[in-house]
Each structure stands twice: as structure tokens, then as C-alpha cells.
Protein backbone atom coordinates (compact mmCIF):
# COMPACT_ATOMS: atom_id res chain seq x y z
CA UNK A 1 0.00 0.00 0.00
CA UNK A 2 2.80 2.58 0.71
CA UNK A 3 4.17 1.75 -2.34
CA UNK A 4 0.96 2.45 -4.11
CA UNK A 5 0.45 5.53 -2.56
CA UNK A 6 4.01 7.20 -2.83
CA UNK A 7 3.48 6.26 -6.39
CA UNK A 8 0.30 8.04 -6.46
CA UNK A 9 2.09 11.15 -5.00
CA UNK A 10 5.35 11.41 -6.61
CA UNK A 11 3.39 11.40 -10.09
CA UNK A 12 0.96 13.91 -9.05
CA UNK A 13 3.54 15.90 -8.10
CA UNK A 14 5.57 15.70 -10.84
CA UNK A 15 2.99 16.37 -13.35
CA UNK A 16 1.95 19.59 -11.03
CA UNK A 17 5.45 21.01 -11.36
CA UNK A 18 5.63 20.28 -15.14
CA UNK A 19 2.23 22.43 -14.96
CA UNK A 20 3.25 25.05 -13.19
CA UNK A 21 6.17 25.27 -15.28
CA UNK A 22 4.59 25.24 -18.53
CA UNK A 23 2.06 27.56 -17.00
């Protein structure tokens, strides 16, 4: 479950900075 979840985070987050950045 961890696993799943940092996961979950680390690719939200990356995707937010590549947003912001972009943006």
C-alpha cells in the first residue's frame, strides 16, 4: 500500500510542477 500511494504522490507531483512550469 505505501508503495501504491508514494506512487500516487510522486506522479501527481511531478505532473503539477511540469504544470506550473509550462504555466
Amino acid at each position: 500500500m505505501t508503495f501504491s500511494s508514494s506512487l500516487d504522490l510522486t506522479g501527481s507531483y511531478s505532473s503539477a510542477q511540469l504544470n506550473w512550469k509550462m504555466g
